[in-house]
C-alpha atoms as a PDB file:
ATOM      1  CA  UNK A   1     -80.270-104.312 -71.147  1.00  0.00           C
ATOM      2  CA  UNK A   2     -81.677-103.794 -67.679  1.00  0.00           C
ATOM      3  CA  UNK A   3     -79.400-105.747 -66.060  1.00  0.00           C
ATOM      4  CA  UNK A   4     -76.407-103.646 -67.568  1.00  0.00           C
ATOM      5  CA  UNK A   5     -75.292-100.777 -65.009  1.00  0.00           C
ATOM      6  CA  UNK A   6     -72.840 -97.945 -65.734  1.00  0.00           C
ATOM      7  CA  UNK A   7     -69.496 -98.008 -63.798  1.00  0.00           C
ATOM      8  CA  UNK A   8     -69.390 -95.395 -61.039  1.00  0.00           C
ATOM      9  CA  UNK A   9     -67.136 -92.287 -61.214  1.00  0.00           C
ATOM     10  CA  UNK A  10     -64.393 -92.915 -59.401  1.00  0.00           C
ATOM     11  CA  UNK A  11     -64.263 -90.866 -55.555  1.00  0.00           C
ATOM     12  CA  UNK A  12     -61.975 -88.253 -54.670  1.00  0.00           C
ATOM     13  CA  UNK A  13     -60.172 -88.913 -51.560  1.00  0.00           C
ATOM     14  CA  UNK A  14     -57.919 -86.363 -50.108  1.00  0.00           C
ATOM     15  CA  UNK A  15     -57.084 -82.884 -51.471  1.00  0.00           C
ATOM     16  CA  UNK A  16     -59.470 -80.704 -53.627  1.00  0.00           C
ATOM     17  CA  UNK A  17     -58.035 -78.301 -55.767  1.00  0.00           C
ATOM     18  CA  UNK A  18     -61.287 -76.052 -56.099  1.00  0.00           C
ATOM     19  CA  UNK A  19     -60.278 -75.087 -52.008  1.00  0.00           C
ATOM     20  CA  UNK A  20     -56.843 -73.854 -53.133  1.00  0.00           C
ATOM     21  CA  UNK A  21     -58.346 -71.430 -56.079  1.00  0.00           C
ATOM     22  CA  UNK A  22     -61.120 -70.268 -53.007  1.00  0.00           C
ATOM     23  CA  UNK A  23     -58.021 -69.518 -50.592  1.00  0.00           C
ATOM     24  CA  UNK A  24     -56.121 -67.624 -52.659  1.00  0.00           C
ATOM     25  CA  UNK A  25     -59.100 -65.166 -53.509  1.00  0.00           C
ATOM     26  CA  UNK A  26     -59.570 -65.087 -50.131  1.00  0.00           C
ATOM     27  CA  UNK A  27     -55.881 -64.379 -49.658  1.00  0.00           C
ATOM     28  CA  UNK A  28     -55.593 -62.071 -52.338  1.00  0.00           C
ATOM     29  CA  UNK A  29     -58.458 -59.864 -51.177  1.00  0.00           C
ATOM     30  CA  UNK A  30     -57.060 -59.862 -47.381  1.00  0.00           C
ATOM     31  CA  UNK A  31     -53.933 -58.810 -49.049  1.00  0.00           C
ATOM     32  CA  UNK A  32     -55.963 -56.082 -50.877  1.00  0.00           C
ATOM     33  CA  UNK A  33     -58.042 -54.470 -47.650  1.00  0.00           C
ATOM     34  CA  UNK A  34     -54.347 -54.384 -45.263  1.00  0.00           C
ATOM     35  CA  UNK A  35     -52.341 -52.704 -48.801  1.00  0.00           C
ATOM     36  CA  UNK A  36     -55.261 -50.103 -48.927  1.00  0.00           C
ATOM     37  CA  UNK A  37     -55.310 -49.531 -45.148  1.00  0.00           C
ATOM     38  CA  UNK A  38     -51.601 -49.193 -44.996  1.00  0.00           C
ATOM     39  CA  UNK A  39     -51.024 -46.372 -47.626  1.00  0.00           C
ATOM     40  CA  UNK A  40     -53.987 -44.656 -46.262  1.00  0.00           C
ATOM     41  CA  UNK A  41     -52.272 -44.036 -42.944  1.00  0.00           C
ATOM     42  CA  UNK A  42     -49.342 -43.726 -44.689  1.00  0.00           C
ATOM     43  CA  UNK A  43     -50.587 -40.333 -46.624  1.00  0.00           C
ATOM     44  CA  UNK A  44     -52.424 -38.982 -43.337  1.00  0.00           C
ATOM     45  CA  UNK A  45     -48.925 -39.411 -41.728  1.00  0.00           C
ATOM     46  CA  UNK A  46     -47.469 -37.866 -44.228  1.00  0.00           C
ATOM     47  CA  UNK A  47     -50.180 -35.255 -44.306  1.00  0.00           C
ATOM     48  CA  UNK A  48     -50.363 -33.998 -40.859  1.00  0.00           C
ATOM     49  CA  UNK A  49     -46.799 -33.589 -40.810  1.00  0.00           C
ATOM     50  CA  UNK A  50     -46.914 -31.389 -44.137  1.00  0.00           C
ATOM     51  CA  UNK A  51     -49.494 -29.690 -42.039  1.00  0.00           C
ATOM     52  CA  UNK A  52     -47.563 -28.994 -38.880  1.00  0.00           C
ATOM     53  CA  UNK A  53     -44.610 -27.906 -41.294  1.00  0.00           C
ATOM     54  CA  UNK A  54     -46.415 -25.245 -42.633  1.00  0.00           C
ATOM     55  CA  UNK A  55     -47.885 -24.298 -39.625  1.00  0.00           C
ATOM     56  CA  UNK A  56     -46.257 -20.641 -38.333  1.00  0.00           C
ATOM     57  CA  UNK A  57     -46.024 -19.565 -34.947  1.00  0.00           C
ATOM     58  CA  UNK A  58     -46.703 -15.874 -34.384  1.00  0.00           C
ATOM     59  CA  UNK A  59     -45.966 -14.586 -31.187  1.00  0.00           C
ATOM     60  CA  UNK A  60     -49.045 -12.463 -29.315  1.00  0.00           C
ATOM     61  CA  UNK A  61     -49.400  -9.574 -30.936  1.00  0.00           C
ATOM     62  CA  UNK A  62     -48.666  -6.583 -28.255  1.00  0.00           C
ATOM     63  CA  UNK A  63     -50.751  -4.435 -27.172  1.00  0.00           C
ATOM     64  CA  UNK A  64     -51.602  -0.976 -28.349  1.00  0.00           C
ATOM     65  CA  UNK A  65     -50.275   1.055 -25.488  1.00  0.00           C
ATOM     66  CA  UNK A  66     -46.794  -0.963 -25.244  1.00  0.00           C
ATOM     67  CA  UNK A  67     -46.217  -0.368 -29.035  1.00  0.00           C
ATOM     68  CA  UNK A  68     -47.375   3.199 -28.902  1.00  0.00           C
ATOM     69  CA  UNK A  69     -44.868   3.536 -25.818  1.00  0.00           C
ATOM     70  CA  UNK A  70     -42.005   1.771 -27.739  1.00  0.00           C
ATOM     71  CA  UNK A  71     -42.498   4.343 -30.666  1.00  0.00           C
ATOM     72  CA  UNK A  72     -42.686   7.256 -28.552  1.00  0.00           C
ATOM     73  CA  UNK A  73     -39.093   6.460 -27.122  1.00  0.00           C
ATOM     74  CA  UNK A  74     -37.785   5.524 -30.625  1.00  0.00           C
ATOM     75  CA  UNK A  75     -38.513   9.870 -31.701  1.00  0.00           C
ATOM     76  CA  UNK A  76     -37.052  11.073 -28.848  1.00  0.00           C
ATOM     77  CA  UNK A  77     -33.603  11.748 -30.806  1.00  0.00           C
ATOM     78  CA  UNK A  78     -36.109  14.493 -32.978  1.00  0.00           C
ATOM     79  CA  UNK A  79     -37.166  16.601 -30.859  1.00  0.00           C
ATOM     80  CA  UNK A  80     -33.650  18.575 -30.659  1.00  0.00           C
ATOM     81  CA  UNK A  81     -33.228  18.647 -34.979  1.00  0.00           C
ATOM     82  CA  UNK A  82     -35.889  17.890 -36.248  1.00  0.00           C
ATOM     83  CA  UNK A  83     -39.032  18.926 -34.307  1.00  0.00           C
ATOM     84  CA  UNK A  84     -41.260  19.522 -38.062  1.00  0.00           C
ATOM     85  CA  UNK A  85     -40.921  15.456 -38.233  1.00  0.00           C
ATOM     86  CA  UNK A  86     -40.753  14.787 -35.043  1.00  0.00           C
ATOM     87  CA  UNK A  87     -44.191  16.547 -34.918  1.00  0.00           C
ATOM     88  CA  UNK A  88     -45.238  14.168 -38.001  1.00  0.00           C
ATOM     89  CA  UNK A  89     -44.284  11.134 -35.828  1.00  0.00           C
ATOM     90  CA  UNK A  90     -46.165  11.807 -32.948  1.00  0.00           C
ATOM     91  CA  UNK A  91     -49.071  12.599 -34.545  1.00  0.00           C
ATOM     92  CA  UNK A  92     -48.776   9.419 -36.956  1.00  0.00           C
ATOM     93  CA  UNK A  93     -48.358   7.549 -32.888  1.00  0.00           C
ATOM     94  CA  UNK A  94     -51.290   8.945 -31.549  1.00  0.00           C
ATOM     95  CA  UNK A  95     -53.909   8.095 -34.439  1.00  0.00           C
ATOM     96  CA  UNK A  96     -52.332   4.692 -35.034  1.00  0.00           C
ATOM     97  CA  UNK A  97     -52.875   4.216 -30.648  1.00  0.00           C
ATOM     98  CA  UNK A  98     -56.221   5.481 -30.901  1.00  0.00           C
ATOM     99  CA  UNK A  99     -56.653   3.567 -34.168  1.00  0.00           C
ATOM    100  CA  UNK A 100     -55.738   0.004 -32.459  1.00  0.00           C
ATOM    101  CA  UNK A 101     -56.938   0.616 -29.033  1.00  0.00           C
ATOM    102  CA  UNK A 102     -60.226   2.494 -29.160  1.00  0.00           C
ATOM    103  CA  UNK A 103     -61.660   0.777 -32.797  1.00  0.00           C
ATOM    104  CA  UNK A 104     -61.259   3.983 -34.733  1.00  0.00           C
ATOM    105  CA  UNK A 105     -60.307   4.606 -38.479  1.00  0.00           C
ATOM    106  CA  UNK A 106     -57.940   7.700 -37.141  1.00  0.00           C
ATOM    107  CA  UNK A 107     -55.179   6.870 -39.717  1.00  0.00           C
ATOM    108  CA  UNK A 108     -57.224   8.026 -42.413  1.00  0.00           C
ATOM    109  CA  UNK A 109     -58.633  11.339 -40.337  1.00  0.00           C
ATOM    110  CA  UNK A 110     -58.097  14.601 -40.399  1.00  0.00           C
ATOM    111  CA  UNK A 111     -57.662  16.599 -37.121  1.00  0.00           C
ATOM    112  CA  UNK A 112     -60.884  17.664 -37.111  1.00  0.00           C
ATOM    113  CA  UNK A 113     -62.369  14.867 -37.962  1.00  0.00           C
ATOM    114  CA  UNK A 114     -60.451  12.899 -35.095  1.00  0.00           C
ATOM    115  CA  UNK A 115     -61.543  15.908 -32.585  1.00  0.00           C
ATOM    116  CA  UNK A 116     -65.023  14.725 -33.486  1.00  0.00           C
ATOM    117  CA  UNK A 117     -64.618  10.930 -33.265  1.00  0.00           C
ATOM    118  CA  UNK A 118     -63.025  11.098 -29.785  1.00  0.00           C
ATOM    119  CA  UNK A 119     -65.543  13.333 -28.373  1.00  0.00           C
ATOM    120  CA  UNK A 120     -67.824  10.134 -28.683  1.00  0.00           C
ATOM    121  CA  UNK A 121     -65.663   7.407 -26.956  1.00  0.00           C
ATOM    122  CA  UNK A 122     -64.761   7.134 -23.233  1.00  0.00           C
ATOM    123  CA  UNK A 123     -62.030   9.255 -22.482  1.00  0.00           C
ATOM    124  CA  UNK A 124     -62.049  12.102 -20.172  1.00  0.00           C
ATOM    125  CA  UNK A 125     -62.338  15.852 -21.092  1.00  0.00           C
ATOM    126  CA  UNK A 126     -59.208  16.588 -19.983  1.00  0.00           C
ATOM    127  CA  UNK A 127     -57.360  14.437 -22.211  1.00  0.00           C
ATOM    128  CA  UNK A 128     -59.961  15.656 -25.074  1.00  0.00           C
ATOM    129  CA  UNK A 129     -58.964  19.099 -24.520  1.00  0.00           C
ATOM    130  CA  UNK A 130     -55.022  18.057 -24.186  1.00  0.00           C
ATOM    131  CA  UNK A 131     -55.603  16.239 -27.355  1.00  0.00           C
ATOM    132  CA  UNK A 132     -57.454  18.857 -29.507  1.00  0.00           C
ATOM    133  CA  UNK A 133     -54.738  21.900 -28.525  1.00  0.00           C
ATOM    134  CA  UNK A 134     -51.637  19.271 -29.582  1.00  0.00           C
ATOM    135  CA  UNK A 135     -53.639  18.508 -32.621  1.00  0.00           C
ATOM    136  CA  UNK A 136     -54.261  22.449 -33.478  1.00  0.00           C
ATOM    137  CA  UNK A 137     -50.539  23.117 -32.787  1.00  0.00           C
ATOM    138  CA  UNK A 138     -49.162  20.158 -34.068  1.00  0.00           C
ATOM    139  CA  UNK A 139     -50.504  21.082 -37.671  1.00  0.00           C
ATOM    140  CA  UNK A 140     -49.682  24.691 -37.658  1.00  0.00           C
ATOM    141  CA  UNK A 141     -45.900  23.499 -37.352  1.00  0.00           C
ATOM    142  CA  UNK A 142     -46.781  20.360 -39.970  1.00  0.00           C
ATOM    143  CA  UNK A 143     -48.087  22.559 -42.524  1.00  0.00           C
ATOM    144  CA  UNK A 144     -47.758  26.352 -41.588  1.00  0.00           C
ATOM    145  CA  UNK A 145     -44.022  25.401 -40.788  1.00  0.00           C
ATOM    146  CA  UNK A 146     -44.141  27.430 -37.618  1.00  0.00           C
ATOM    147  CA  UNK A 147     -41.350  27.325 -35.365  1.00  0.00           C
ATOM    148  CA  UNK A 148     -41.711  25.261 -32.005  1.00  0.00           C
ATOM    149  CA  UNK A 149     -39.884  25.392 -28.891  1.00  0.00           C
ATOM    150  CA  UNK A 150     -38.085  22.814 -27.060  1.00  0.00           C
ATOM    151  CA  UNK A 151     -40.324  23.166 -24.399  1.00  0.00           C
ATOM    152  CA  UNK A 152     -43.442  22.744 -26.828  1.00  0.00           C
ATOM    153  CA  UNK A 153     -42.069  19.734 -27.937  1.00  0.00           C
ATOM    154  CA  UNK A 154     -41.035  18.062 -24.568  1.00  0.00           C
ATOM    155  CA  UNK A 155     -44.892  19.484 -22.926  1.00  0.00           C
ATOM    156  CA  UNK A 156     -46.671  17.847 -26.016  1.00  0.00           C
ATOM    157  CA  UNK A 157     -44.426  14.452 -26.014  1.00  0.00           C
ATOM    158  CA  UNK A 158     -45.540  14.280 -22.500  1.00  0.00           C
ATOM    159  CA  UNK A 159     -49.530  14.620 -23.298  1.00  0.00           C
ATOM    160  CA  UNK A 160     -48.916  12.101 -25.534  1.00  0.00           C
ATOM    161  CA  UNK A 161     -47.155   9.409 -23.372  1.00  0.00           C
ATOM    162  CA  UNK A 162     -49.695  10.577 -20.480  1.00  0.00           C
ATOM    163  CA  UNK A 163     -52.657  10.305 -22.617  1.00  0.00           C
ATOM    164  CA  UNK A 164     -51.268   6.076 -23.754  1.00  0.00           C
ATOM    165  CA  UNK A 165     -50.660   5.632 -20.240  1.00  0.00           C
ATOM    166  CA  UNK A 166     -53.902   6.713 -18.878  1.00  0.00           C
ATOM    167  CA  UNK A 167     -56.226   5.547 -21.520  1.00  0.00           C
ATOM    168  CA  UNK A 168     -55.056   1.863 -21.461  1.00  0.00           C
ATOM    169  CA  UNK A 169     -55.481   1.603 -18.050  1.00  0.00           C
ATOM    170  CA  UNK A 170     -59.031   3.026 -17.919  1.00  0.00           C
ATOM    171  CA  UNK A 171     -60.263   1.059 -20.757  1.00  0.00           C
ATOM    172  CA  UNK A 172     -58.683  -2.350 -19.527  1.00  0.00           C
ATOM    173  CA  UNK A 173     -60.632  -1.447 -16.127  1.00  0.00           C
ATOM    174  CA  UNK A 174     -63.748  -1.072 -18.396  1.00  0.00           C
ATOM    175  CA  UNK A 175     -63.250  -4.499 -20.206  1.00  0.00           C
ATOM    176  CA  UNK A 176     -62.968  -6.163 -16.765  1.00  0.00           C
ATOM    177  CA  UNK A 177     -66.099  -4.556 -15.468  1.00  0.00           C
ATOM    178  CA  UNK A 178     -67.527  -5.238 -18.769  1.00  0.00           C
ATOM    179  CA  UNK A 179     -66.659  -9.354 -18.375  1.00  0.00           C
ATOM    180  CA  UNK A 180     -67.887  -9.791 -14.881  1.00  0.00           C
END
């Protein structure tokens, strides 16, 4: 039975379907990576522009000696009627300007104790000793309720506007100096 030989399997000519099942993986993974790739910049669309909505715009914030000077015009109408709160008001200006402008916790000072903290920045001694007599007279009509003059008032509203004007242009000199 040597002679005897098996019949050969027959040839494939033409298409093979084991290519087809290889494309479509192929296919079906390409299809995979751009599906991915497209909903990833879809959510970093979507989240920049949540971002940008939430995103507020403040305006610069003003500085010290403008606000100060905007408040000081805004008590003028108390100095005629009411000169025990208009006295309150100017004082509450001035701590809140030194407060902002000079780095100072004034808000939460006493007189005294503000006397004391601005005899160690860099203002002049005249506008320390305009500044200690409003302070001394401004709480003996806060809390003694002593009577004030209209002249009083007007003289000590214009230490006060003097003393904004004059300190923020000395200590924006300083930061200049200070930069160069």
């Amino acid at each position: 039975m040597k002679d005897i030989h098996d019949i050969r399997p027959p040839i494939f000519v033409g298409f093979n379907p084991s290519i087809l099942d290889i494309l479509l993986i192929i296919v079906t993974i390409a299809g995979l990576i751009l599906l991915t790739w497209f909903f990833f910049r879809l959510y970093k669309k979507r989240a920049f522009s949540k971002k940008n909505k939430n995103t507020l715009l403040l305006p610069v914030p003003l500085p010290a000696e403008d606000i100060a000077l905007k408040e000081l015009d805004m008590i003028v109408s108390l100095m005629e009627n009411r000169r025990r709160l208009f006295y309150f008001s100017l004082t509450a200006i001035l701590k809140k300007y030194i407060s902002k402008k000079f780095n100072v916790n004034a808000q939460e000072m006493t007189s005294q104790e503000l006397l004391r903290s601005i005899k160690n920045l860099d203002i002049k001694s005249e506008f320390i000793f305009k500044i200690s007599s409003f302070l001394e007279f401004s709480d003996t009509i806060k809390y003694a309720a002593m009577p004030a003059s209209i002249n009083d008032v007007k003289n000590d509203f214009n230490k006060i506007k003097e003393f904004v004007k004059n300190t923020s242009k000395v200590t924006d000199e300083s930061l200049t100096k200070e930069k160069n």
